[in-house]
PDB file of N, CA and C in Angstrom:
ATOM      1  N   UNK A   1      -5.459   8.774 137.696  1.00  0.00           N
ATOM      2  CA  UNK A   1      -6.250   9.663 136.870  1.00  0.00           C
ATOM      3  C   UNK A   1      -5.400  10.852 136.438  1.00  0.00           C
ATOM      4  N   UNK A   2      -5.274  11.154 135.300  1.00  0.00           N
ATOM      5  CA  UNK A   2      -4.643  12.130 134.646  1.00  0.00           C
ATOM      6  C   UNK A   2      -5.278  13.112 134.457  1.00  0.00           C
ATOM      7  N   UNK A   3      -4.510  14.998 134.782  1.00  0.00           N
ATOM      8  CA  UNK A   3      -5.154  15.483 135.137  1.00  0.00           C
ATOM      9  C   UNK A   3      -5.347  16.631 133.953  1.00  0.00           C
ATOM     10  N   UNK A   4      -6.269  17.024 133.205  1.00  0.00           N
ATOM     11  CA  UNK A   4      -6.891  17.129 132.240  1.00  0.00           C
ATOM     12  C   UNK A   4      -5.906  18.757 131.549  1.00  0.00           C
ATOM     13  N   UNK A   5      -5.185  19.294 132.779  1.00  0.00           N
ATOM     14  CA  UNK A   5      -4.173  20.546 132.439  1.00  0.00           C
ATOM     15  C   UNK A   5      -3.104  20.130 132.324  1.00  0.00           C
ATOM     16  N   UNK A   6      -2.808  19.122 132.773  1.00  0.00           N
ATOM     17  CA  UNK A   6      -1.252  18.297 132.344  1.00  0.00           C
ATOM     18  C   UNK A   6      -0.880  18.000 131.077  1.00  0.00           C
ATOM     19  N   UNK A   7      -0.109  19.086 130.397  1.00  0.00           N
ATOM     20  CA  UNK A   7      -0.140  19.233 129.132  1.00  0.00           C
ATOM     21  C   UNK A   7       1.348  20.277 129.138  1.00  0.00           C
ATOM     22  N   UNK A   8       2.316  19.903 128.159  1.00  0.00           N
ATOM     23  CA  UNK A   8       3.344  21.346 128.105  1.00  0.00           C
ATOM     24  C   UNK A   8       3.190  22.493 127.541  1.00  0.00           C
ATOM     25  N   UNK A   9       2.341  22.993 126.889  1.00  0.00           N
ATOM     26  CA  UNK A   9       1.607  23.973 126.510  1.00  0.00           C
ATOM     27  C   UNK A   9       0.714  25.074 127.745  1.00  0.00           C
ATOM     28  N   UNK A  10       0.092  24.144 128.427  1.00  0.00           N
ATOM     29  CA  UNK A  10      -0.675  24.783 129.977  1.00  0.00           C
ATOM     30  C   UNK A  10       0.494  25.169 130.845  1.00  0.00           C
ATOM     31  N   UNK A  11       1.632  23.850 130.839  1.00  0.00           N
ATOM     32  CA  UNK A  11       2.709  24.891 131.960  1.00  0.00           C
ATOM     33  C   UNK A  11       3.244  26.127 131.391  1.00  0.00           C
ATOM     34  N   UNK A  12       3.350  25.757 130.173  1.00  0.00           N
ATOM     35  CA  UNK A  12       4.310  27.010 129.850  1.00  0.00           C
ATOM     36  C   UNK A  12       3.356  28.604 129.221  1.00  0.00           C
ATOM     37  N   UNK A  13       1.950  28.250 129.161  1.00  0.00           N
ATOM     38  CA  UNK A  13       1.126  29.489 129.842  1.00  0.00           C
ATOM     39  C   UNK A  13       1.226  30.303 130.961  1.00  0.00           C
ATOM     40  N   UNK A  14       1.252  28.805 131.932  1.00  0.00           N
ATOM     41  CA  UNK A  14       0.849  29.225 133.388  1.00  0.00           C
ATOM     42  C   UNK A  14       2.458  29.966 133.748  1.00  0.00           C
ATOM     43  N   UNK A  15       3.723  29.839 132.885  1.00  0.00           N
ATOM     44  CA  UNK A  15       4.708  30.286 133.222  1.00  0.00           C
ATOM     45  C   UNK A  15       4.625  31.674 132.783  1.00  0.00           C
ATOM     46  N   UNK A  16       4.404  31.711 132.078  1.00  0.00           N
ATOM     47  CA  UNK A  16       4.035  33.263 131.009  1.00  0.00           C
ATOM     48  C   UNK A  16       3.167  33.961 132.151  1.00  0.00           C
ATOM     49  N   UNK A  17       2.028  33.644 132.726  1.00  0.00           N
ATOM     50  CA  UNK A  17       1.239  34.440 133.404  1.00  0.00           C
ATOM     51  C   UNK A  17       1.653  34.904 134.838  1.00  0.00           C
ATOM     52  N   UNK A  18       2.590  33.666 134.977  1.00  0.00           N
ATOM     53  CA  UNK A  18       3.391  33.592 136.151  1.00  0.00           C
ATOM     54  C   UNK A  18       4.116  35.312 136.540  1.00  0.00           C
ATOM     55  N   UNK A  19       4.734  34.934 134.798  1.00  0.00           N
ATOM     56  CA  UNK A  19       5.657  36.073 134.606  1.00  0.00           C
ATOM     57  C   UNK A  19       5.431  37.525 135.270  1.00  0.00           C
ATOM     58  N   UNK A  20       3.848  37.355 134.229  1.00  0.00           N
ATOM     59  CA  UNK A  20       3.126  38.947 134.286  1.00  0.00           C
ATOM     60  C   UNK A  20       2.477  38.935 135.778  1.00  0.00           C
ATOM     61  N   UNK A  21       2.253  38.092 136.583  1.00  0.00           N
ATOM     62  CA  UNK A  21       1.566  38.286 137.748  1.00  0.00           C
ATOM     63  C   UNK A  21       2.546  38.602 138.526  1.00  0.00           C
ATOM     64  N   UNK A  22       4.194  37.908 138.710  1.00  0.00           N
ATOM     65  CA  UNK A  22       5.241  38.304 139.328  1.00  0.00           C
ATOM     66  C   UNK A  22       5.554  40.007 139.421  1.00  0.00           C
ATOM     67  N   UNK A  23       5.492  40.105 137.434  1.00  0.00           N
ATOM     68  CA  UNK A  23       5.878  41.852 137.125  1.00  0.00           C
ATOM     69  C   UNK A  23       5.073  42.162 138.393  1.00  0.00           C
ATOM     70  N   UNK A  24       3.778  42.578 138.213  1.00  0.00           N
ATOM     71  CA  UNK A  24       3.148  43.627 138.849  1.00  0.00           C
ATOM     72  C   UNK A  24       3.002  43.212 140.112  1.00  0.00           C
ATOM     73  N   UNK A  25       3.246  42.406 140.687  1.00  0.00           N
ATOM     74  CA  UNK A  25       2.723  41.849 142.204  1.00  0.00           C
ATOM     75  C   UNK A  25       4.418  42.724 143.125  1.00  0.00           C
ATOM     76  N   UNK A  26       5.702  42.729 142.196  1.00  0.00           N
ATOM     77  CA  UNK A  26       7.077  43.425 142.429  1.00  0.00           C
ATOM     78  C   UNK A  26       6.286  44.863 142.472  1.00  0.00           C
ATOM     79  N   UNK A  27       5.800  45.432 141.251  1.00  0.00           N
ATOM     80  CA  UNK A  27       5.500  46.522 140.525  1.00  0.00           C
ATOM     81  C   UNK A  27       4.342  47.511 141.885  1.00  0.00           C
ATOM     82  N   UNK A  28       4.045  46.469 142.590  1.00  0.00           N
ATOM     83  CA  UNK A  28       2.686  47.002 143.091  1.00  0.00           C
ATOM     84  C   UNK A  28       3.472  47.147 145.017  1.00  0.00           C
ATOM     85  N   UNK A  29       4.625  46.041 145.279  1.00  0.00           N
ATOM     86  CA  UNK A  29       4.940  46.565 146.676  1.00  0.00           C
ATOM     87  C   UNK A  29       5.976  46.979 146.443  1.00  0.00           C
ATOM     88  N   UNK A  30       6.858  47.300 144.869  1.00  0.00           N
ATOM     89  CA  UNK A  30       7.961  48.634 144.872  1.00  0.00           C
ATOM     90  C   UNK A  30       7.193  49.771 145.141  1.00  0.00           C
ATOM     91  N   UNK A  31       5.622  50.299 144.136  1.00  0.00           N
ATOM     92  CA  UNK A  31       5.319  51.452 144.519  1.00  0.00           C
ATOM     93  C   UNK A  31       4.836  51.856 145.811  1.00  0.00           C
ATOM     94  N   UNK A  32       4.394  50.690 146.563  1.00  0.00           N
ATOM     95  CA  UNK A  32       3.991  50.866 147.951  1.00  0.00           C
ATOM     96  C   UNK A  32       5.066  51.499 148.830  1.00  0.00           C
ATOM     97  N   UNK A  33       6.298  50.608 148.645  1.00  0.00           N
ATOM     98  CA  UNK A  33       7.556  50.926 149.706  1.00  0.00           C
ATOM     99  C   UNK A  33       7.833  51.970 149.549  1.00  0.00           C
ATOM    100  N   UNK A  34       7.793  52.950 148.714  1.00  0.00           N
ATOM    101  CA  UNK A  34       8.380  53.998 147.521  1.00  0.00           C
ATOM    102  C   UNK A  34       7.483  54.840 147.800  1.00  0.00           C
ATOM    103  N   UNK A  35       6.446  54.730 148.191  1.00  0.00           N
ATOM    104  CA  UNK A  35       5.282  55.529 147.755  1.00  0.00           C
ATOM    105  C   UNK A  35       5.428  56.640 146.546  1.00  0.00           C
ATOM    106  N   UNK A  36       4.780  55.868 145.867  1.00  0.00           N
ATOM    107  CA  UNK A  36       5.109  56.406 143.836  1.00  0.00           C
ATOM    108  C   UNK A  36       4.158  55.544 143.137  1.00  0.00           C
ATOM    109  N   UNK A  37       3.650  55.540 141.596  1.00  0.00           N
ATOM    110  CA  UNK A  37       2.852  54.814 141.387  1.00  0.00           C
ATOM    111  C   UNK A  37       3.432  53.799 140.696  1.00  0.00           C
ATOM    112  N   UNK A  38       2.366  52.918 140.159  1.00  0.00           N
ATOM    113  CA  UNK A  38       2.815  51.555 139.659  1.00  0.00           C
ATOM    114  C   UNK A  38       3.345  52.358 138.044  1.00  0.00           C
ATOM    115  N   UNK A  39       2.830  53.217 137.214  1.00  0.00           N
ATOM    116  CA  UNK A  39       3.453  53.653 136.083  1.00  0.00           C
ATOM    117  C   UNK A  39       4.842  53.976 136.288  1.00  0.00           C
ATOM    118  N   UNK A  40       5.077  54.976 137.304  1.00  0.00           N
ATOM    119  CA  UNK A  40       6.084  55.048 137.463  1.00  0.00           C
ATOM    120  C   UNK A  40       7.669  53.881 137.359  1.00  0.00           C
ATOM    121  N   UNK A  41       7.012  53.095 138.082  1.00  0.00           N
ATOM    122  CA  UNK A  41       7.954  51.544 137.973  1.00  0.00           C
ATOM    123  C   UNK A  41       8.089  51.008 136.511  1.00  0.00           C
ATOM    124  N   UNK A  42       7.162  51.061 136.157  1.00  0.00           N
ATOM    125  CA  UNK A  42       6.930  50.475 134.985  1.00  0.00           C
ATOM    126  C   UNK A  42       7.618  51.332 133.787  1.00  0.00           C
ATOM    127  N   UNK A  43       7.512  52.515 134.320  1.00  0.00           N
ATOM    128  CA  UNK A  43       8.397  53.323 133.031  1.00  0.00           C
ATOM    129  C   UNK A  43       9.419  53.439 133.682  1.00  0.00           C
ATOM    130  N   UNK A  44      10.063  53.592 134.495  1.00  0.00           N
ATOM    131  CA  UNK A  44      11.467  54.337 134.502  1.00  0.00           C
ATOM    132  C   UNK A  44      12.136  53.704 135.370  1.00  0.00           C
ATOM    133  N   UNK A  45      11.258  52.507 135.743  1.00  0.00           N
ATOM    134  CA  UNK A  45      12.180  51.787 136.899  1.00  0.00           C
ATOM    135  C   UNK A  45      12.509  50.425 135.435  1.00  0.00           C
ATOM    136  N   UNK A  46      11.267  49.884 135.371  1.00  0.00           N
ATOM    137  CA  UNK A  46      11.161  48.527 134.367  1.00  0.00           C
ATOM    138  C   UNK A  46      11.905  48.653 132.544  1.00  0.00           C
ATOM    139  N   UNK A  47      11.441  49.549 131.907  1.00  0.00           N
ATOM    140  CA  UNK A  47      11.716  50.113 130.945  1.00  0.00           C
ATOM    141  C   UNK A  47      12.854  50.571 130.377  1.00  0.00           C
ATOM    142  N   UNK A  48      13.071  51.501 131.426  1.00  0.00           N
ATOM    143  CA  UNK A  48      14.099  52.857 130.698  1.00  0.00           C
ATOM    144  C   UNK A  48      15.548  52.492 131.773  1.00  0.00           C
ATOM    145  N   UNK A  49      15.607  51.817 133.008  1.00  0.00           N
ATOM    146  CA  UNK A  49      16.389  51.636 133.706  1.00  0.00           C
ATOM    147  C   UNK A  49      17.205  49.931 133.222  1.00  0.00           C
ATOM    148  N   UNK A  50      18.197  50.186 132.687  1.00  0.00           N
ATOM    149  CA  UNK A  50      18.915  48.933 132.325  1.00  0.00           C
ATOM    150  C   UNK A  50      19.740  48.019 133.281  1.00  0.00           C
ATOM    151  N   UNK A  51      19.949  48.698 134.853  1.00  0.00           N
ATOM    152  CA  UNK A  51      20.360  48.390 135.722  1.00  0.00           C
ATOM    153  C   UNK A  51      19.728  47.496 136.462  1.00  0.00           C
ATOM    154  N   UNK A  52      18.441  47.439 136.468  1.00  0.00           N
ATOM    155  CA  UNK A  52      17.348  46.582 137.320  1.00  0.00           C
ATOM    156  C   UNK A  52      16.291  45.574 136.315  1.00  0.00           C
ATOM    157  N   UNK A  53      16.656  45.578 135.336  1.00  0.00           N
ATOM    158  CA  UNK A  53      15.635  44.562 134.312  1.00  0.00           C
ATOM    159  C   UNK A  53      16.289  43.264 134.680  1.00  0.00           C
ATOM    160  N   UNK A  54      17.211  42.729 134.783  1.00  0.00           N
ATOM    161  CA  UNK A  54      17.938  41.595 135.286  1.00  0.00           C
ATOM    162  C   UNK A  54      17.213  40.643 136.527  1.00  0.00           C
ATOM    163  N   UNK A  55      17.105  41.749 137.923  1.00  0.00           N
ATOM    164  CA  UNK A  55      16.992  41.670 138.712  1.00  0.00           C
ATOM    165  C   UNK A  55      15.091  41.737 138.693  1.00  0.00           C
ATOM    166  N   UNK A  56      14.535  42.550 137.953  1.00  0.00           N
ATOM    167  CA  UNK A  56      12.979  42.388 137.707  1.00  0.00           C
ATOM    168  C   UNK A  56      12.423  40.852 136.989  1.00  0.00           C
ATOM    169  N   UNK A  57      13.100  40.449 136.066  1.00  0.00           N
ATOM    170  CA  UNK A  57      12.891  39.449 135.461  1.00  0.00           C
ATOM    171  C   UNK A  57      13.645  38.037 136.360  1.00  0.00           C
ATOM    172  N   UNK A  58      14.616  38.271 137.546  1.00  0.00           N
ATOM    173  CA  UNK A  58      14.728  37.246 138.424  1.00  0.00           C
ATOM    174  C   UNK A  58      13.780  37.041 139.295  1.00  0.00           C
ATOM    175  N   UNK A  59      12.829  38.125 140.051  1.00  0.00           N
ATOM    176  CA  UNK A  59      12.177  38.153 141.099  1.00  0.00           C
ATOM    177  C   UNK A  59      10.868  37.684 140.384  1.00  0.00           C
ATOM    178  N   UNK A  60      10.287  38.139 138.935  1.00  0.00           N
ATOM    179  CA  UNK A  60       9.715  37.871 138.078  1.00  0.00           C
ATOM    180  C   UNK A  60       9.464  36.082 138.178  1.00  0.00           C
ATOM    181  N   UNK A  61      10.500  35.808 137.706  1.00  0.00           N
ATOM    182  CA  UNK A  61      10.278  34.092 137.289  1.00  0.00           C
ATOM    183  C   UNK A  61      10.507  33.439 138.884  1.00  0.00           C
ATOM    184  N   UNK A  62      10.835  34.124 139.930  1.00  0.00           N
ATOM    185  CA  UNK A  62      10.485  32.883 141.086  1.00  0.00           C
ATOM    186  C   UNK A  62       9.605  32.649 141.564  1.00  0.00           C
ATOM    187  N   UNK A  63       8.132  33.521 140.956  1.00  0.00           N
ATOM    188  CA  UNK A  63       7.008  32.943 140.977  1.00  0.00           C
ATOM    189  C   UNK A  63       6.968  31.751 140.864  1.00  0.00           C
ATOM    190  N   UNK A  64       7.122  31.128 139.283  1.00  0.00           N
ATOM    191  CA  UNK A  64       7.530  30.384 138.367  1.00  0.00           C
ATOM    192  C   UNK A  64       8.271  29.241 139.464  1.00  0.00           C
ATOM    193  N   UNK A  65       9.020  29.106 140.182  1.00  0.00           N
ATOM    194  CA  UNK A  65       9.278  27.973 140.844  1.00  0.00           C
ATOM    195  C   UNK A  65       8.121  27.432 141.867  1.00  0.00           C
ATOM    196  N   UNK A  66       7.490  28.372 142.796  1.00  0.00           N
ATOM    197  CA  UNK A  66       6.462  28.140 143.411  1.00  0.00           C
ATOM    198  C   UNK A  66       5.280  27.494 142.561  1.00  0.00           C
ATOM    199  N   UNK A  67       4.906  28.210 141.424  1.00  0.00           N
ATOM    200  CA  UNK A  67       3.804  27.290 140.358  1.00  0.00           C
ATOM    201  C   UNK A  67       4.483  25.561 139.816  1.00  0.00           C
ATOM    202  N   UNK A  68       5.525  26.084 140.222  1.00  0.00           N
ATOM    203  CA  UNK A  68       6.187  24.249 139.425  1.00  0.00           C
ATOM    204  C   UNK A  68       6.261  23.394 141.137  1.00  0.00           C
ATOM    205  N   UNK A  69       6.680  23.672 142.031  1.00  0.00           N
ATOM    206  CA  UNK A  69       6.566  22.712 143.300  1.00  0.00           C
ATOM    207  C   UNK A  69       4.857  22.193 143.219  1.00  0.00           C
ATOM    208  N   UNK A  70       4.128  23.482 143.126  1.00  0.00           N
ATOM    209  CA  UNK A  70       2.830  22.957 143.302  1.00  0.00           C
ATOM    210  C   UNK A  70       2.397  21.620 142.533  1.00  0.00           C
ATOM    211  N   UNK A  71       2.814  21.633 140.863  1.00  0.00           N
ATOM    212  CA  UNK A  71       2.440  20.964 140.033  1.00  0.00           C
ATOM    213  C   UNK A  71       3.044  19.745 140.268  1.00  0.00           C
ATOM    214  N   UNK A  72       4.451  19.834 140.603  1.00  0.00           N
ATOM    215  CA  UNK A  72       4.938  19.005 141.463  1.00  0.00           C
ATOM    216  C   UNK A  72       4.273  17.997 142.360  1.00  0.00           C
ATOM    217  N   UNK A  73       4.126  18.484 143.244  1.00  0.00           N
ATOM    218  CA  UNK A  73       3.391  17.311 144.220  1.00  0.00           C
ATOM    219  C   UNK A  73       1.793  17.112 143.132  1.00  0.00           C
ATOM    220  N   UNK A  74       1.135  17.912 142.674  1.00  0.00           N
ATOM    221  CA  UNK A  74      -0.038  16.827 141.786  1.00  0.00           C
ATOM    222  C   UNK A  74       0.530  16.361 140.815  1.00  0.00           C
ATOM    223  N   UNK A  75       1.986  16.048 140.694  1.00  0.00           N
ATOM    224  CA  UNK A  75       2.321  14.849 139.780  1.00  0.00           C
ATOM    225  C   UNK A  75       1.966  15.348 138.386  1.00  0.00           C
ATOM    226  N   UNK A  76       2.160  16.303 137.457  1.00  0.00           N
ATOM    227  CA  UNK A  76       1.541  16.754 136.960  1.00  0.00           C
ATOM    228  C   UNK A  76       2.702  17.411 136.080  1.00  0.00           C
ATOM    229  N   UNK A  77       3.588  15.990 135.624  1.00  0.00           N
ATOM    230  CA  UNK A  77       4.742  16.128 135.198  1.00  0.00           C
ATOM    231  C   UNK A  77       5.298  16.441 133.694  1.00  0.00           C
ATOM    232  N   UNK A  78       3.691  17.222 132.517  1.00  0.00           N
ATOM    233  CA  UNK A  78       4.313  17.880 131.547  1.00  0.00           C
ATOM    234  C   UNK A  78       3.913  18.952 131.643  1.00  0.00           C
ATOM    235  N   UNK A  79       3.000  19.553 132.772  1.00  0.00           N
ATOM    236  CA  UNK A  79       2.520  20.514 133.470  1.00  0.00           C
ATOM    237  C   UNK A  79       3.752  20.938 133.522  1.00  0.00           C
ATOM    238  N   UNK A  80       4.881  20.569 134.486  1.00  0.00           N
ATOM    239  CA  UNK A  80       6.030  21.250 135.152  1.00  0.00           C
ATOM    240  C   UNK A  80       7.572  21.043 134.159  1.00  0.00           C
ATOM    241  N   UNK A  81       7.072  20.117 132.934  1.00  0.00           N
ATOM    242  CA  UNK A  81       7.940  20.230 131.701  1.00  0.00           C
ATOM    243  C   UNK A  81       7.788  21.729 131.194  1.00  0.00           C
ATOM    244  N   UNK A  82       6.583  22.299 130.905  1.00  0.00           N
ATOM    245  CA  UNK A  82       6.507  23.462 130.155  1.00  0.00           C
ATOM    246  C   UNK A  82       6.741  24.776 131.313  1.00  0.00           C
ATOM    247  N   UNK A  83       6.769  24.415 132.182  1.00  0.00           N
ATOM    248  CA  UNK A  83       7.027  25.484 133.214  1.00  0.00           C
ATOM    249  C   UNK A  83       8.288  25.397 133.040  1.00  0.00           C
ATOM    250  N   UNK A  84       9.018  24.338 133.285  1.00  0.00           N
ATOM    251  CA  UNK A  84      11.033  24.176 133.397  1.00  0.00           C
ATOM    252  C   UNK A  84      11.344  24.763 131.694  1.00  0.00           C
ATOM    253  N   UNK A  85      10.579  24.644 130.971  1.00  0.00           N
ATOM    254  CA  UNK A  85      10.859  25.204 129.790  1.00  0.00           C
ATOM    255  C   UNK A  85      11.199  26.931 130.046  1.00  0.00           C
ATOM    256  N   UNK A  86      10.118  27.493 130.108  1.00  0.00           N
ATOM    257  CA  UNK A  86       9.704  28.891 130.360  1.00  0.00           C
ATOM    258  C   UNK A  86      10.995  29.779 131.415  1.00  0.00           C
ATOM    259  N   UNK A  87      10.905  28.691 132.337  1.00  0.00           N
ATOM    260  CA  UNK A  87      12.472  29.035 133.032  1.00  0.00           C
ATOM    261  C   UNK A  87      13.647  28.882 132.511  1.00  0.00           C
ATOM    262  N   UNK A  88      14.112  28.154 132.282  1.00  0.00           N
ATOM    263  CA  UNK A  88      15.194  27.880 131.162  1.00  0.00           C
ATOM    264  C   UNK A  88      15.620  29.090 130.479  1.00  0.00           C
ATOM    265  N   UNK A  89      14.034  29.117 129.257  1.00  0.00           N
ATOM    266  CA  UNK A  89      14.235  30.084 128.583  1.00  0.00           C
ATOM    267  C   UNK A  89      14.747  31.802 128.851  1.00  0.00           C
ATOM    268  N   UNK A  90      14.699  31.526 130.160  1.00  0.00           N
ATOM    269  CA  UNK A  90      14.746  32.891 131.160  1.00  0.00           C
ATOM    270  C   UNK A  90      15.952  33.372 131.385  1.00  0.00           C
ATOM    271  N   UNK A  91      16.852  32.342 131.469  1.00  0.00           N
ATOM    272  CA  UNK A  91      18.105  32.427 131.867  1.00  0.00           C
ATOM    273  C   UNK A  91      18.674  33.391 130.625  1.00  0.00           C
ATOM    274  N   UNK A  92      18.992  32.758 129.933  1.00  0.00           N
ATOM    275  CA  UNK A  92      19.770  33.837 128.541  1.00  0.00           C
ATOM    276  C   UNK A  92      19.502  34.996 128.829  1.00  0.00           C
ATOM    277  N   UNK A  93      17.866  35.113 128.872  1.00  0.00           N
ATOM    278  CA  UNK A  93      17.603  37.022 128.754  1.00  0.00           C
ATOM    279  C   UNK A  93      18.020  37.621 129.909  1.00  0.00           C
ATOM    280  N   UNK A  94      18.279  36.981 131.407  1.00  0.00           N
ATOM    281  CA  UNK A  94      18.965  37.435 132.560  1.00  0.00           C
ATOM    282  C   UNK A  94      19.586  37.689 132.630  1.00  0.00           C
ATOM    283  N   UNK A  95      20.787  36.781 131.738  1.00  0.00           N
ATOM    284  CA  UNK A  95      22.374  36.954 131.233  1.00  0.00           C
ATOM    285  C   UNK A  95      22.613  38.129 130.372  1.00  0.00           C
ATOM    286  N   UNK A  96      21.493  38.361 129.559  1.00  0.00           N
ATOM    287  CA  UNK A  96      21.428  39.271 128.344  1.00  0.00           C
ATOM    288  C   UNK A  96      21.083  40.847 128.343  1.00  0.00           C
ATOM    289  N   UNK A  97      20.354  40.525 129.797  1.00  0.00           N
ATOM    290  CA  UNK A  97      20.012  42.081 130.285  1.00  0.00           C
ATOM    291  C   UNK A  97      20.962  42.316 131.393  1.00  0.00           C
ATOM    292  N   UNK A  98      21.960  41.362 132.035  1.00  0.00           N
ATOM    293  CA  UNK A  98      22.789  41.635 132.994  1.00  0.00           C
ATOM    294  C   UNK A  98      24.419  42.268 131.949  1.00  0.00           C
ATOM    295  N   UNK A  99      24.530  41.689 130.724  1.00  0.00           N
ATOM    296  CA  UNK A  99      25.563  42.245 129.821  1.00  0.00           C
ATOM    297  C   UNK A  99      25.114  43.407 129.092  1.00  0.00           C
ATOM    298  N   UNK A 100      24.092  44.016 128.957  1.00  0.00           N
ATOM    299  CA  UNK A 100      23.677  45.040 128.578  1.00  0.00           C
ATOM    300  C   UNK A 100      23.519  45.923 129.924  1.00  0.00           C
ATOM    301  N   UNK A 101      23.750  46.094 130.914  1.00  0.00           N
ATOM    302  CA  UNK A 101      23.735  47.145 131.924  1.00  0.00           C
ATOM    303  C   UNK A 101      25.142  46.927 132.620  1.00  0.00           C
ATOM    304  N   UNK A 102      26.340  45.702 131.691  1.00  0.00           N
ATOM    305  CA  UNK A 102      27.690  46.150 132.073  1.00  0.00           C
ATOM    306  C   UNK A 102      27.945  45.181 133.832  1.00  0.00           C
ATOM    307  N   UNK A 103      26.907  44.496 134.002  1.00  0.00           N
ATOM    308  CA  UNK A 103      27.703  43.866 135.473  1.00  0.00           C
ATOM    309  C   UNK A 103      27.772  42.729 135.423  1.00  0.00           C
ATOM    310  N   UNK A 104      27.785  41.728 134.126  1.00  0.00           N
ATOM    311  CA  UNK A 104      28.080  40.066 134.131  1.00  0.00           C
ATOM    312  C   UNK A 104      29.371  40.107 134.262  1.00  0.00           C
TER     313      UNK A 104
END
């Protein structure tokens, strides 16, 4: 039985949301450790700091591997096409924000 979200379009949502649930789920136990708020991160840590967008958008997408094992075992293999997409696509801008803050 085929499962009715198995589609490459749904993974590569669920990668996108992945994304934004990663941001703030980082966003929410940096300001904890820190004690500072989540704006704060978001502006001057996420934003304005070119040194750590690299490293936000890595911790970011390994959500993104955990959502693809899952889909994984339900076999749910254009589910985890559009997720491997979304990752993929990730890489360049990692590379791209790691040569723009000077440490590739």
């Amino acid at each position: 039985m085929r499962n009715r979200l198995d589609k490459n379009y749904f993974g590569f949502i669920a990668g996108l949301l992945g994304i934004i649930l990663g941001f703030f789920l980082l966003g929410f136990a940096w300001s904890i450790t820190n004690d500072d708020s989540i704006s704060y991160f978001i502006n001057n840590i996420a934003i304005k700091s070119m040194l750590y967008r690299d490293s936000i958008l890595t911790a970011c997408t390994l959500l993104n591997v955990g959502i693809f094992y899952l889909a994984l075992r339900k076999e749910m293999w254009e589910f985890c096409r559009g997720i491997m997409l979304l990752i993929l696509l990730s890489v360049p801008m990692i590379i791209w924000f790691q040569m723009q803050a000077g440490i590739a």
